[in-house]
PDB file of N, CA and C in Angstrom:
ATOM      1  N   UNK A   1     104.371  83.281  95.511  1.00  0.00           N
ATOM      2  CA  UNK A   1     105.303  84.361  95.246  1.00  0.00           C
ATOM      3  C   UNK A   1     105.381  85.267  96.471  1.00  0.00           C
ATOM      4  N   UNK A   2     106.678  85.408  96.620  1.00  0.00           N
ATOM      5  CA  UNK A   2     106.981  85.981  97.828  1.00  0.00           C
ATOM      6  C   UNK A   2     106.990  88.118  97.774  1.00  0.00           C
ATOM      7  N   UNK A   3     106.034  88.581  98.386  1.00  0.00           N
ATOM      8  CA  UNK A   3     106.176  90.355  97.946  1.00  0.00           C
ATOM      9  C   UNK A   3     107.100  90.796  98.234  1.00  0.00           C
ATOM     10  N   UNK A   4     107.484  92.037  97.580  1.00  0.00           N
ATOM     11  CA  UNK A   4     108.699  92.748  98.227  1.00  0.00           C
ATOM     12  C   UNK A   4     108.469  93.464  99.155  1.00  0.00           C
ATOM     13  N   UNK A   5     109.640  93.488  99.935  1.00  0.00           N
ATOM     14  CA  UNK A   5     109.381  94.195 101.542  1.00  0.00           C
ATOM     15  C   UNK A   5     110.732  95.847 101.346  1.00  0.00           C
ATOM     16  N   UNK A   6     110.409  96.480 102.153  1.00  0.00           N
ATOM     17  CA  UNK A   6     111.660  97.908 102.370  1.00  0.00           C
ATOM     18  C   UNK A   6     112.254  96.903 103.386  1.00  0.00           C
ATOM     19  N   UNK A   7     113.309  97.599 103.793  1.00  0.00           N
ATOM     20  CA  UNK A   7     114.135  96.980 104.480  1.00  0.00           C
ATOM     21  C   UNK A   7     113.509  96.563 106.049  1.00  0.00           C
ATOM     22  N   UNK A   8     112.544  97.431 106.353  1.00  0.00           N
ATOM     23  CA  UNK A   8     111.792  97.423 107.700  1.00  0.00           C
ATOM     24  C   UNK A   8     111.005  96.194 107.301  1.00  0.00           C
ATOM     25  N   UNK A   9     110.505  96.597 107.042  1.00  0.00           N
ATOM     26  CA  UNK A   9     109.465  95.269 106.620  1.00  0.00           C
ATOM     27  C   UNK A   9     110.423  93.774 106.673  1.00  0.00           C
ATOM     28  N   UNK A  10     111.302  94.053 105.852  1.00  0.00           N
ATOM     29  CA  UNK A  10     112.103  92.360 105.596  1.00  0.00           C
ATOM     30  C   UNK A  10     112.701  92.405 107.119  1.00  0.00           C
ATOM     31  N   UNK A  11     113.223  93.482 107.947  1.00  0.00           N
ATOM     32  CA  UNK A  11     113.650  93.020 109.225  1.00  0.00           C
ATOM     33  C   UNK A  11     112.383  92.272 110.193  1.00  0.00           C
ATOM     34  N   UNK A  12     111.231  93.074 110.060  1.00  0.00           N
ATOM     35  CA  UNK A  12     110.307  92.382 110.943  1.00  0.00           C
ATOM     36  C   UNK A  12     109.908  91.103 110.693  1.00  0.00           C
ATOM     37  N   UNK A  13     109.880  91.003 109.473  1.00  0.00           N
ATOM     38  CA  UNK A  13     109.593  89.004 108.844  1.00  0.00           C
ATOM     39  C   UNK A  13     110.428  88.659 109.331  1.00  0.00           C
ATOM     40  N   UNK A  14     111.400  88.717 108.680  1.00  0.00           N
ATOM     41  CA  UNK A  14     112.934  87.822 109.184  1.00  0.00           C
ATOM     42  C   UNK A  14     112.751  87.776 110.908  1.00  0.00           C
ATOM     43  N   UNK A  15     112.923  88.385 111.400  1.00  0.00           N
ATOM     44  CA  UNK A  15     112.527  88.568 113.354  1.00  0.00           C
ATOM     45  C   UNK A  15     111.582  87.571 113.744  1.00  0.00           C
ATOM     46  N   UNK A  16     110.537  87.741 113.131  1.00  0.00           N
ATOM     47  CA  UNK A  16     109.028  86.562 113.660  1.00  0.00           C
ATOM     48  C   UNK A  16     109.006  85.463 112.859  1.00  0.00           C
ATOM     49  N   UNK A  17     109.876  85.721 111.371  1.00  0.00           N
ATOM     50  CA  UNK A  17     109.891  83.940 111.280  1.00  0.00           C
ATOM     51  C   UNK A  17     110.738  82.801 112.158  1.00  0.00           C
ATOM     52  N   UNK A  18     111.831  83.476 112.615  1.00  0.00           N
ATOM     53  CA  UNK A  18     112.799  82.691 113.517  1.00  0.00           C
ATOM     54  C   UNK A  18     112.465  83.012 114.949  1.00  0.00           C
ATOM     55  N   UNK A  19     111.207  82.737 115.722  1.00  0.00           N
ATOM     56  CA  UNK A  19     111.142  82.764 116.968  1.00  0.00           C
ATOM     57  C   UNK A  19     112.112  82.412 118.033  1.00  0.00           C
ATOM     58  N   UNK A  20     112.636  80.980 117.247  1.00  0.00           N
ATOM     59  CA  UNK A  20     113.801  80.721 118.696  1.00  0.00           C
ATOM     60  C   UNK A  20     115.512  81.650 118.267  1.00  0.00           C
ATOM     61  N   UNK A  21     115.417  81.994 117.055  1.00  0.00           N
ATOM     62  CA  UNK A  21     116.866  83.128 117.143  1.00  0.00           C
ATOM     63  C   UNK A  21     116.705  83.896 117.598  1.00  0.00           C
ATOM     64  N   UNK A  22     114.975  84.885 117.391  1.00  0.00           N
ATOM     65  CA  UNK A  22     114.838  86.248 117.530  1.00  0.00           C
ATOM     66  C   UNK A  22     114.842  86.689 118.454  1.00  0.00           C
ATOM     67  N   UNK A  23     114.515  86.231 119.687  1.00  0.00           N
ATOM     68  CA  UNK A  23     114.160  85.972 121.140  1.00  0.00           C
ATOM     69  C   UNK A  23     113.016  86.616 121.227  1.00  0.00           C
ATOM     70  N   UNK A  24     111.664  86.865 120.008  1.00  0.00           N
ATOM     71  CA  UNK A  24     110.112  87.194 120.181  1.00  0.00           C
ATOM     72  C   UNK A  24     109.660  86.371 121.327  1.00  0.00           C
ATOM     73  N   UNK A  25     109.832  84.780 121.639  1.00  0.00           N
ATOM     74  CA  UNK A  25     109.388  83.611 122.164  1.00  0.00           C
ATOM     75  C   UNK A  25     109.462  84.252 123.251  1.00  0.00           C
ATOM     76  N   UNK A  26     110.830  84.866 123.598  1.00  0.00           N
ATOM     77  CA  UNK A  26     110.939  84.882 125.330  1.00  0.00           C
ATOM     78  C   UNK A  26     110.606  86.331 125.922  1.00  0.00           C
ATOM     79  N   UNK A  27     110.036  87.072 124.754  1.00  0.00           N
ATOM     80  CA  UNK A  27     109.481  88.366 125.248  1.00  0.00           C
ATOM     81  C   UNK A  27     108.697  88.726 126.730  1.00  0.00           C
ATOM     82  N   UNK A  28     108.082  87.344 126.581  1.00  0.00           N
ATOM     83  CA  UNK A  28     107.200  87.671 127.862  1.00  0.00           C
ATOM     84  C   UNK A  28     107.862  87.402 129.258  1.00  0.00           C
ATOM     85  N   UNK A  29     108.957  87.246 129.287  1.00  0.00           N
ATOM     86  CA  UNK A  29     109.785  87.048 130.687  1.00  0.00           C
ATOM     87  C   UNK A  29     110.028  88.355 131.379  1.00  0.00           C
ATOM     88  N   UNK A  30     110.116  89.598 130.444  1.00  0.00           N
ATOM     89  CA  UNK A  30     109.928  91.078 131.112  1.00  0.00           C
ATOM     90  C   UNK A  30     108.716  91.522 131.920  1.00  0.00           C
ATOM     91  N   UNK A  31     107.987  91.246 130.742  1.00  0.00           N
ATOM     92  CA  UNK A  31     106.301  91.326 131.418  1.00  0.00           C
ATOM     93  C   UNK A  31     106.153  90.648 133.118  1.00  0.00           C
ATOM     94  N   UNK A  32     106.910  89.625 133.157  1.00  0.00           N
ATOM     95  CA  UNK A  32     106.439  88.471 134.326  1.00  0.00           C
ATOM     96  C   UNK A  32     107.261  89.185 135.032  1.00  0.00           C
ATOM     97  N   UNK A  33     108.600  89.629 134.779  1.00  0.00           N
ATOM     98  CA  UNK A  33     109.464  89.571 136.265  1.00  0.00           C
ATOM     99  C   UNK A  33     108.688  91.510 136.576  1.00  0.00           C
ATOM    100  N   UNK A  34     108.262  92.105 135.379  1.00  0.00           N
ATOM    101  CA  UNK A  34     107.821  93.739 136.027  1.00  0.00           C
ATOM    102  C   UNK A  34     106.558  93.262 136.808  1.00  0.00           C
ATOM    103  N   UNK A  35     105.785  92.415 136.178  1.00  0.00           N
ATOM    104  CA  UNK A  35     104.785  92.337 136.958  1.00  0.00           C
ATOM    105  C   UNK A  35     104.806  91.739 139.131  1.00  0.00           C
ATOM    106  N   UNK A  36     105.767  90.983 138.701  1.00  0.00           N
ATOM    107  CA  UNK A  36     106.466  90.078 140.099  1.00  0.00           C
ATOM    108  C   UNK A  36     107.020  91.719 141.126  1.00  0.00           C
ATOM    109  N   UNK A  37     107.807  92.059 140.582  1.00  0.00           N
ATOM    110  CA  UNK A  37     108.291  92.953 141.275  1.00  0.00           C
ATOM    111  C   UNK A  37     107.768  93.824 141.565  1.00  0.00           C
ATOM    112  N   UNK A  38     106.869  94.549 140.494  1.00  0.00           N
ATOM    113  CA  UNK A  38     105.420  95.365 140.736  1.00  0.00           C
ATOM    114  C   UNK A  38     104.455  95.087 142.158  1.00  0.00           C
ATOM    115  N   UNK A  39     104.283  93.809 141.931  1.00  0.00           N
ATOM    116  CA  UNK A  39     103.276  93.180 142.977  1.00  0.00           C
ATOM    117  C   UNK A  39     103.905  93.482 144.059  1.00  0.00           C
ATOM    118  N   UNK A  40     105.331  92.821 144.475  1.00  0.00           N
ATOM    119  CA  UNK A  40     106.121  92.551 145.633  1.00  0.00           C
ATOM    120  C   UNK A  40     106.240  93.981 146.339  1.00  0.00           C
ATOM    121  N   UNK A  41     106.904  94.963 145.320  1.00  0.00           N
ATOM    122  CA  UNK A  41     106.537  96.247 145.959  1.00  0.00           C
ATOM    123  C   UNK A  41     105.559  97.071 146.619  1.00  0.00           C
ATOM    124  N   UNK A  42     104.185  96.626 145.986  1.00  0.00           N
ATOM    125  CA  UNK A  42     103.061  97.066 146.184  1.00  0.00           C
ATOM    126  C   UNK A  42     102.819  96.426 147.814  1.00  0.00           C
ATOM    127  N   UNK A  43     102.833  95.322 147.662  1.00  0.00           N
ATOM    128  CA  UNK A  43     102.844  94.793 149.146  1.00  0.00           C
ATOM    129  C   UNK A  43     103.535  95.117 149.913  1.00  0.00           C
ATOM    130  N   UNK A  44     104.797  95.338 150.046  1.00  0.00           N
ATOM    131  CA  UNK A  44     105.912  95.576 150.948  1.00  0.00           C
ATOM    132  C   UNK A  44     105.458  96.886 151.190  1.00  0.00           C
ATOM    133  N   UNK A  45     104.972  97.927 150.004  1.00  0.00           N
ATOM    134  CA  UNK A  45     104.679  99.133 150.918  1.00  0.00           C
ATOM    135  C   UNK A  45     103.125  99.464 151.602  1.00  0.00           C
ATOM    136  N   UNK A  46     102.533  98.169 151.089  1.00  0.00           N
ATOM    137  CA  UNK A  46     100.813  98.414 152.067  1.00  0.00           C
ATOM    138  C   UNK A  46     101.383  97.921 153.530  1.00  0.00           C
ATOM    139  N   UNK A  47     102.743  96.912 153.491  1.00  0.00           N
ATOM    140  CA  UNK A  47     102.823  96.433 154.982  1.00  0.00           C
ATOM    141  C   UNK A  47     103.365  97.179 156.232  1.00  0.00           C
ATOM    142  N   UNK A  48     104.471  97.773 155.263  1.00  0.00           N
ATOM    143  CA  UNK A  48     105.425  98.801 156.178  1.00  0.00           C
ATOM    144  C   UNK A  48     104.732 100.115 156.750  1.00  0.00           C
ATOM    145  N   UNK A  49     103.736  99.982 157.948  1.00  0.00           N
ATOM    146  CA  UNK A  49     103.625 101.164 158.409  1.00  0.00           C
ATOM    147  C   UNK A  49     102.448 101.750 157.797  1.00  0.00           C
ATOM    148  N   UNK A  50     101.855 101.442 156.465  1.00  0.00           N
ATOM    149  CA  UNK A  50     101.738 102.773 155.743  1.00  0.00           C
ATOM    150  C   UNK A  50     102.318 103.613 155.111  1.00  0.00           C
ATOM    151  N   UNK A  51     103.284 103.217 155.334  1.00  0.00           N
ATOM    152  CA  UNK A  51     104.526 103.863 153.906  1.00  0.00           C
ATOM    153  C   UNK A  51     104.136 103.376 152.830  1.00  0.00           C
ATOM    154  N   UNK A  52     103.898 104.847 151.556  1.00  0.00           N
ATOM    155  CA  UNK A  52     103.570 104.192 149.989  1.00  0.00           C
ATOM    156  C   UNK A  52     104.622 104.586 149.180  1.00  0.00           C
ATOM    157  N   UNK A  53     105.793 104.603 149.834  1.00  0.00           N
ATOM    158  CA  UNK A  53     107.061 104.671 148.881  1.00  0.00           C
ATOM    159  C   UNK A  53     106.897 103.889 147.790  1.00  0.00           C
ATOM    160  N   UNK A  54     107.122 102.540 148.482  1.00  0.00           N
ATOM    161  CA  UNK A  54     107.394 101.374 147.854  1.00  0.00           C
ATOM    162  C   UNK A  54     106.177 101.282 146.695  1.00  0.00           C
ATOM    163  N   UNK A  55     104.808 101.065 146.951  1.00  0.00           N
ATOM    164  CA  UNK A  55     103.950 101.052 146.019  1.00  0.00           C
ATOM    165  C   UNK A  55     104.089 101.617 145.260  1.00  0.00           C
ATOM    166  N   UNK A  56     104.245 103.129 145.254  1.00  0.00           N
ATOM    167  CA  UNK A  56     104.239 103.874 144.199  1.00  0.00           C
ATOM    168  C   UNK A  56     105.228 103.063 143.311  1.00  0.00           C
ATOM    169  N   UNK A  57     106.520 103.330 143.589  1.00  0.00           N
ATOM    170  CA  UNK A  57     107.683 102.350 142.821  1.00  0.00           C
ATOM    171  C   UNK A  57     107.479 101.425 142.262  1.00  0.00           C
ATOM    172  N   UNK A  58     106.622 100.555 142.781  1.00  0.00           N
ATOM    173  CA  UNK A  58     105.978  99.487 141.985  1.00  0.00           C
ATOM    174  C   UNK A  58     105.058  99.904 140.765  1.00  0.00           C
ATOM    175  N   UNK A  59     103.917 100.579 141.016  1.00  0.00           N
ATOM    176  CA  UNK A  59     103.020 101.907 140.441  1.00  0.00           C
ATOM    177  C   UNK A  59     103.762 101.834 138.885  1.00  0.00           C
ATOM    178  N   UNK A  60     105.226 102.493 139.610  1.00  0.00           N
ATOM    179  CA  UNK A  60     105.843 103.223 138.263  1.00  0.00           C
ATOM    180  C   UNK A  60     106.759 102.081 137.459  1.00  0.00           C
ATOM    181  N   UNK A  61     106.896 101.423 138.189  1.00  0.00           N
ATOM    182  CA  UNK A  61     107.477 100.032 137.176  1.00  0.00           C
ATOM    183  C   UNK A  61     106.590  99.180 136.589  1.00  0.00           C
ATOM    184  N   UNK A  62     105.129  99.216 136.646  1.00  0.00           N
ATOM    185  CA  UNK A  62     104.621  98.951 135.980  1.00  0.00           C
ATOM    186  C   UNK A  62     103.769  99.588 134.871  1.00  0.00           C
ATOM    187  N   UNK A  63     103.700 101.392 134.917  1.00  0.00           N
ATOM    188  CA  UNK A  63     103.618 102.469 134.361  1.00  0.00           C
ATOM    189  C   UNK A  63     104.496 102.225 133.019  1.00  0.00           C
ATOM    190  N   UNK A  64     105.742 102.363 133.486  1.00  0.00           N
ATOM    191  CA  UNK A  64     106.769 102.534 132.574  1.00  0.00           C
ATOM    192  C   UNK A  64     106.795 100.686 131.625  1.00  0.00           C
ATOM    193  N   UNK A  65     106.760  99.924 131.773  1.00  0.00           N
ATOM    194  CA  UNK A  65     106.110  98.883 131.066  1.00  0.00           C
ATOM    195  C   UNK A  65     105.000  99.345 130.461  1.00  0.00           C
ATOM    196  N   UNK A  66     103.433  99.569 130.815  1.00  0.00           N
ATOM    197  CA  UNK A  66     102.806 100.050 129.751  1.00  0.00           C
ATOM    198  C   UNK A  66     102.793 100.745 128.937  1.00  0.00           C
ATOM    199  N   UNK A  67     103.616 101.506 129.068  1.00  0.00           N
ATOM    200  CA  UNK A  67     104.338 102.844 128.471  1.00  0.00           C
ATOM    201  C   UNK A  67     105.079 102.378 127.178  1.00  0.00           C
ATOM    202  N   UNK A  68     106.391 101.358 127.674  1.00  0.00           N
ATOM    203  CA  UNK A  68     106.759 101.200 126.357  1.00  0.00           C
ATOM    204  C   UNK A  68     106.515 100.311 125.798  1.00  0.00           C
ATOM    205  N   UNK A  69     105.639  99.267 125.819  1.00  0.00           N
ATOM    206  CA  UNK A  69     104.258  98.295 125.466  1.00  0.00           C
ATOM    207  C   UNK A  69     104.019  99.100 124.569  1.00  0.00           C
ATOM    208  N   UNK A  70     103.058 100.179 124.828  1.00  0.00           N
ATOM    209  CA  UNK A  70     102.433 100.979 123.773  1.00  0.00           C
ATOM    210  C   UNK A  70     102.768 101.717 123.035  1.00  0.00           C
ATOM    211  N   UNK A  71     104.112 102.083 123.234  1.00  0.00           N
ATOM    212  CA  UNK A  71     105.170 103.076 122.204  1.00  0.00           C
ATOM    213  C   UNK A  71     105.289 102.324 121.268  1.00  0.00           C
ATOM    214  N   UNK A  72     105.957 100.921 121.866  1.00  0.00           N
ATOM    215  CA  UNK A  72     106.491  99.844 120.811  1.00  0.00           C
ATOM    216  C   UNK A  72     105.431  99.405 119.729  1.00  0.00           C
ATOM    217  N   UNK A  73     104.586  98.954 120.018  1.00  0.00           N
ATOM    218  CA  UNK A  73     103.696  98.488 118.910  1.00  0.00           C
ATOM    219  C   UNK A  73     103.022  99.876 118.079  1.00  0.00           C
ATOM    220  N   UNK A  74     102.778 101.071 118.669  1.00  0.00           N
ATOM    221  CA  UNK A  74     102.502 102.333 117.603  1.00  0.00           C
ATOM    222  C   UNK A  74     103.217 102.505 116.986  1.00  0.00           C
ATOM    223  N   UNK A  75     105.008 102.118 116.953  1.00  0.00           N
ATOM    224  CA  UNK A  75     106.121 102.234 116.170  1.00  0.00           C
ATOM    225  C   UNK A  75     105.814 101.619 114.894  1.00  0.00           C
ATOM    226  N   UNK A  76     104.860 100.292 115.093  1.00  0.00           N
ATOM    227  CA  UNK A  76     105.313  99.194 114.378  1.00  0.00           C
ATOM    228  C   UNK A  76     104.121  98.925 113.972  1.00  0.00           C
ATOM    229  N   UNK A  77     102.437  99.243 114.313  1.00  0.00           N
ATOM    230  CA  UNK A  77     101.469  99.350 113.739  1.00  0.00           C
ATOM    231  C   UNK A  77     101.963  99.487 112.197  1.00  0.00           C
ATOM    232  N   UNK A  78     101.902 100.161 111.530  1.00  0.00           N
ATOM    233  CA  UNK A  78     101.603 101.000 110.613  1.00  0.00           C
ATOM    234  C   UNK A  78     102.521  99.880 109.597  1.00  0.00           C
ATOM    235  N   UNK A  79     103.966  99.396 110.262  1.00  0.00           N
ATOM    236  CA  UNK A  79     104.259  98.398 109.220  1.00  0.00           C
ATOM    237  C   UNK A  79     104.001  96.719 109.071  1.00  0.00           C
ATOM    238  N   UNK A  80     103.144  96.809 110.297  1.00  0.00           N
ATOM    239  CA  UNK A  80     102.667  95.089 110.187  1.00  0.00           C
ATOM    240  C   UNK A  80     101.342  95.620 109.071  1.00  0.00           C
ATOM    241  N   UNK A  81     100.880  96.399 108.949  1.00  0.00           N
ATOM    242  CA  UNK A  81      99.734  96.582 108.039  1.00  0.00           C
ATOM    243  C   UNK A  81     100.223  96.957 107.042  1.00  0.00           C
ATOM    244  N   UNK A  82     101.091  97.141 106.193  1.00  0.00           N
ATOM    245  CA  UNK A  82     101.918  97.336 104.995  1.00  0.00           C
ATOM    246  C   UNK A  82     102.379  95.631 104.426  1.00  0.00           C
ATOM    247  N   UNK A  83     102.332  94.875 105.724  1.00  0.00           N
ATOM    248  CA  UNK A  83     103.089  93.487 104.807  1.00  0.00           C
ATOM    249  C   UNK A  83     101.978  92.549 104.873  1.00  0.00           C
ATOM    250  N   UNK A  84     100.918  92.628 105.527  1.00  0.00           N
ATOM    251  CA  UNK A  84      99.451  91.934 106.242  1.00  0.00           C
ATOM    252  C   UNK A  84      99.111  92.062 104.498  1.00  0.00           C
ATOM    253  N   UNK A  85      99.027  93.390 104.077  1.00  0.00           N
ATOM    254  CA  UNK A  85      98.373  94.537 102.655  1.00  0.00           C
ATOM    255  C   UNK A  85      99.192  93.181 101.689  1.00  0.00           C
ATOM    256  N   UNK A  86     100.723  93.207 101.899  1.00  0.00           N
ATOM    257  CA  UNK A  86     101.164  93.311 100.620  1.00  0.00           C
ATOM    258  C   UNK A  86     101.290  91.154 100.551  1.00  0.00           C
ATOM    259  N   UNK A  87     100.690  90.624 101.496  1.00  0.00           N
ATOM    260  CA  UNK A  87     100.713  89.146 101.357  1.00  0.00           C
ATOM    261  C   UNK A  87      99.467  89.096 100.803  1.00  0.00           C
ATOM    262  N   UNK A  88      98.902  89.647 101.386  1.00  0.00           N
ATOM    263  CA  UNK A  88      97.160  89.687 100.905  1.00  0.00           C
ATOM    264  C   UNK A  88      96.893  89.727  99.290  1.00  0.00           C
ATOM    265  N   UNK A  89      97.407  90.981  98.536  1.00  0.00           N
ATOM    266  CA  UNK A  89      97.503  91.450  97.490  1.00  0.00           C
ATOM    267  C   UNK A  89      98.348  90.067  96.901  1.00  0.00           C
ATOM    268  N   UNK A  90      99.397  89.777  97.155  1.00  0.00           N
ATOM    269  CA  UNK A  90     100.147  88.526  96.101  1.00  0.00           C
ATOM    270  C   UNK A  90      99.567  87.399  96.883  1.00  0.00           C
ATOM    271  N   UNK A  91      98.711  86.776  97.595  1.00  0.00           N
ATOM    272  CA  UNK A  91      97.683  85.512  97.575  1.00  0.00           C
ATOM    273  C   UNK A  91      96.699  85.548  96.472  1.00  0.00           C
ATOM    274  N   UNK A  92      95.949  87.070  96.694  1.00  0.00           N
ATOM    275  CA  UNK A  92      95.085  87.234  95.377  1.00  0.00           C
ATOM    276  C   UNK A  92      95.613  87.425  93.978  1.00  0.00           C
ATOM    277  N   UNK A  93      96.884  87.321  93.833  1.00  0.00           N
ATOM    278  CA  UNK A  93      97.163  87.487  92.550  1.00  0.00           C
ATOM    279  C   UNK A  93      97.781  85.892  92.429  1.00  0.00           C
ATOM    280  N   UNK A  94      97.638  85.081  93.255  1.00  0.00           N
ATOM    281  CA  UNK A  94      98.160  84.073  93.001  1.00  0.00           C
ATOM    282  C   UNK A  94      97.023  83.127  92.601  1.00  0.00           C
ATOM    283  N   UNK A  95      96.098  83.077  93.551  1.00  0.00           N
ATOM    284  CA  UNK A  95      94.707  82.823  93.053  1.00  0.00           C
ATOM    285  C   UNK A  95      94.247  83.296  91.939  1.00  0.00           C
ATOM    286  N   UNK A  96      94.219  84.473  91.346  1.00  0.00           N
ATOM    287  CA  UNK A  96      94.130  84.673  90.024  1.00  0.00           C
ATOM    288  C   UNK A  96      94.250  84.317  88.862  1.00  0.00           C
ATOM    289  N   UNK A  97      95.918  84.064  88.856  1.00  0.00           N
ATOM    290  CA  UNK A  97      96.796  83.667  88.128  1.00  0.00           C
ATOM    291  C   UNK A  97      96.264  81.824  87.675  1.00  0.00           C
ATOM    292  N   UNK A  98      95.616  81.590  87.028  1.00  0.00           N
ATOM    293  CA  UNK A  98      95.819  80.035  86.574  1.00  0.00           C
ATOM    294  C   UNK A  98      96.924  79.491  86.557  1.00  0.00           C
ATOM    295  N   UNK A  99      97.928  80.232  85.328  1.00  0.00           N
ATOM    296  CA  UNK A  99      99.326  79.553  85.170  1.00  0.00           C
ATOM    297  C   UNK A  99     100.273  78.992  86.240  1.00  0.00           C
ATOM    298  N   UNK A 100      99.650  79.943  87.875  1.00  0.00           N
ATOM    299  CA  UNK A 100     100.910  79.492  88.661  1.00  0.00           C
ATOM    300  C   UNK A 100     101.043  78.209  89.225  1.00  0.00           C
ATOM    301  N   UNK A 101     102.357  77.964  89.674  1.00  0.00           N
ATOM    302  CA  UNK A 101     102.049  76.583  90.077  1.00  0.00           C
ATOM    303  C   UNK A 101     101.603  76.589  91.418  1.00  0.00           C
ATOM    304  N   UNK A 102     101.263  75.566  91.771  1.00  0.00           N
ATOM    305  CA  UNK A 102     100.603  75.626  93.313  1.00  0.00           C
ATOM    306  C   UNK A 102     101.533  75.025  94.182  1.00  0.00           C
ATOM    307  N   UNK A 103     101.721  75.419  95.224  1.00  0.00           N
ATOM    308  CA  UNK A 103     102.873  75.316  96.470  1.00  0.00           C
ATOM    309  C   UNK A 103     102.613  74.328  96.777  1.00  0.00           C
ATOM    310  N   UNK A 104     101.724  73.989  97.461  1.00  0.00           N
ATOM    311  CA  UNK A 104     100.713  72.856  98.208  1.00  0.00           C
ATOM    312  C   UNK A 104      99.804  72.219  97.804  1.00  0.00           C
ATOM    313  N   UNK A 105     100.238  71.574  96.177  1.00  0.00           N
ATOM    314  CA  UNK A 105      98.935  71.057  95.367  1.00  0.00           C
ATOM    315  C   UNK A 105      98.853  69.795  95.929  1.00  0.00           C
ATOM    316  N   UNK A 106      99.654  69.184  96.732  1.00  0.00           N
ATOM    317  CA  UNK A 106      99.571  67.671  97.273  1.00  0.00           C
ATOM    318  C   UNK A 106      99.516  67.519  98.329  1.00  0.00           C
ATOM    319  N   UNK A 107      99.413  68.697  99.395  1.00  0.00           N
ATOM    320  CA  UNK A 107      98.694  68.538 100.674  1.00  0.00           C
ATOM    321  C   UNK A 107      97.335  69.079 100.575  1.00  0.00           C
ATOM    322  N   UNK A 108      96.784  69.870 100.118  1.00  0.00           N
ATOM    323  CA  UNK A 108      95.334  70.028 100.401  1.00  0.00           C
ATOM    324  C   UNK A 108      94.639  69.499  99.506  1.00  0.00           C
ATOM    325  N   UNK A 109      95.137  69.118  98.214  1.00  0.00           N
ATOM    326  CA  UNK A 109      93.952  68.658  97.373  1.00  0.00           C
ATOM    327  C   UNK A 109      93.215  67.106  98.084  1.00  0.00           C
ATOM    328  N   UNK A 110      91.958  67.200  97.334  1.00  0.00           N
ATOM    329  CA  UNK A 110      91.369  65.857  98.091  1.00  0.00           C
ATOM    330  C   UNK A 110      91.983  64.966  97.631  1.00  0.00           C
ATOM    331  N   UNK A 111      91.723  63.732  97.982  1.00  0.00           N
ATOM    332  CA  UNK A 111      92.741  62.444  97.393  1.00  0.00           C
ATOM    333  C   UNK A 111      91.228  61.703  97.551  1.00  0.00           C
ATOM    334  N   UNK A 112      91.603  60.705  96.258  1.00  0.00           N
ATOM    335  CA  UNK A 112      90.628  60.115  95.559  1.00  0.00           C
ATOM    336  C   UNK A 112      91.403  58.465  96.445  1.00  0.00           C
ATOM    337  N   UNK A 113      89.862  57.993  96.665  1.00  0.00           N
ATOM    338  CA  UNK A 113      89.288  56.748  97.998  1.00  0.00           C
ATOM    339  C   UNK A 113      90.365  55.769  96.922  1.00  0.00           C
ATOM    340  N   UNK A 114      91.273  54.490  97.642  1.00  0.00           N
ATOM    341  CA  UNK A 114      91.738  53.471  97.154  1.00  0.00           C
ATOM    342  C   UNK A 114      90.424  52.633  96.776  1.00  0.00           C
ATOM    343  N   UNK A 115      90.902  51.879  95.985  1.00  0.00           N
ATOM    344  CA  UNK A 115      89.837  50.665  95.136  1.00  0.00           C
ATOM    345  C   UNK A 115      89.586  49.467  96.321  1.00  0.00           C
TER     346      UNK A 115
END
């Protein structure tokens, strides 16, 4: 049995069950190109002279990535632990429940040895 979600909640399932619609999969291509450009800057300004223009710039493009790294998931803490709660709660009531039927009674049960 599937729990009920608020509308936040059903957007974030819906989002991470479809990895290749949602584009979660390709999240990490930001990370790579701030980090690339981060680096590249950092170098270009240890080379030039001693000029730390450039580093810094780099500095702050990778600042501002951790930044909203950590905004983003404090947004969203609070409701991955509301649906984590509310699968948890209807597994144990499913386990409970004798009457229900079982989803997967013919993949996990053991299977009895041929003759």
């Amino acid at each position: 049995m599937r729990p009920k979600f608020d509308p936040k909640e059903e957007f974030i399932v819906s989002y991470y069950r479809s990895g290749s619609s949602s584009g979660a999969g390709r999240s990490w291509i930001y990370d790579a190109v701030a980090l690339l450009l981060a680096t590249g800057l950092f170098v270009i300004g240890i080379t030039q002279n001693g000029d730390l223009t450039w580093s810094l710039i780099g500095f702050g493009l990778l600042a501002y990535r951790l930044i909203f790294l950590t905004l983003g998931s404090r947004r969203y803490e609070s409701t991955f632990t509301r649906i984590i709660d509310k699968y948890e709660a209807a597994i144990a009531n499913a386990e409970a429940d004798p009457n229900a039927p079982a989803r997967n009674a013919g993949h996990n049960a053991p299977q009895a040895p041929d003759p």
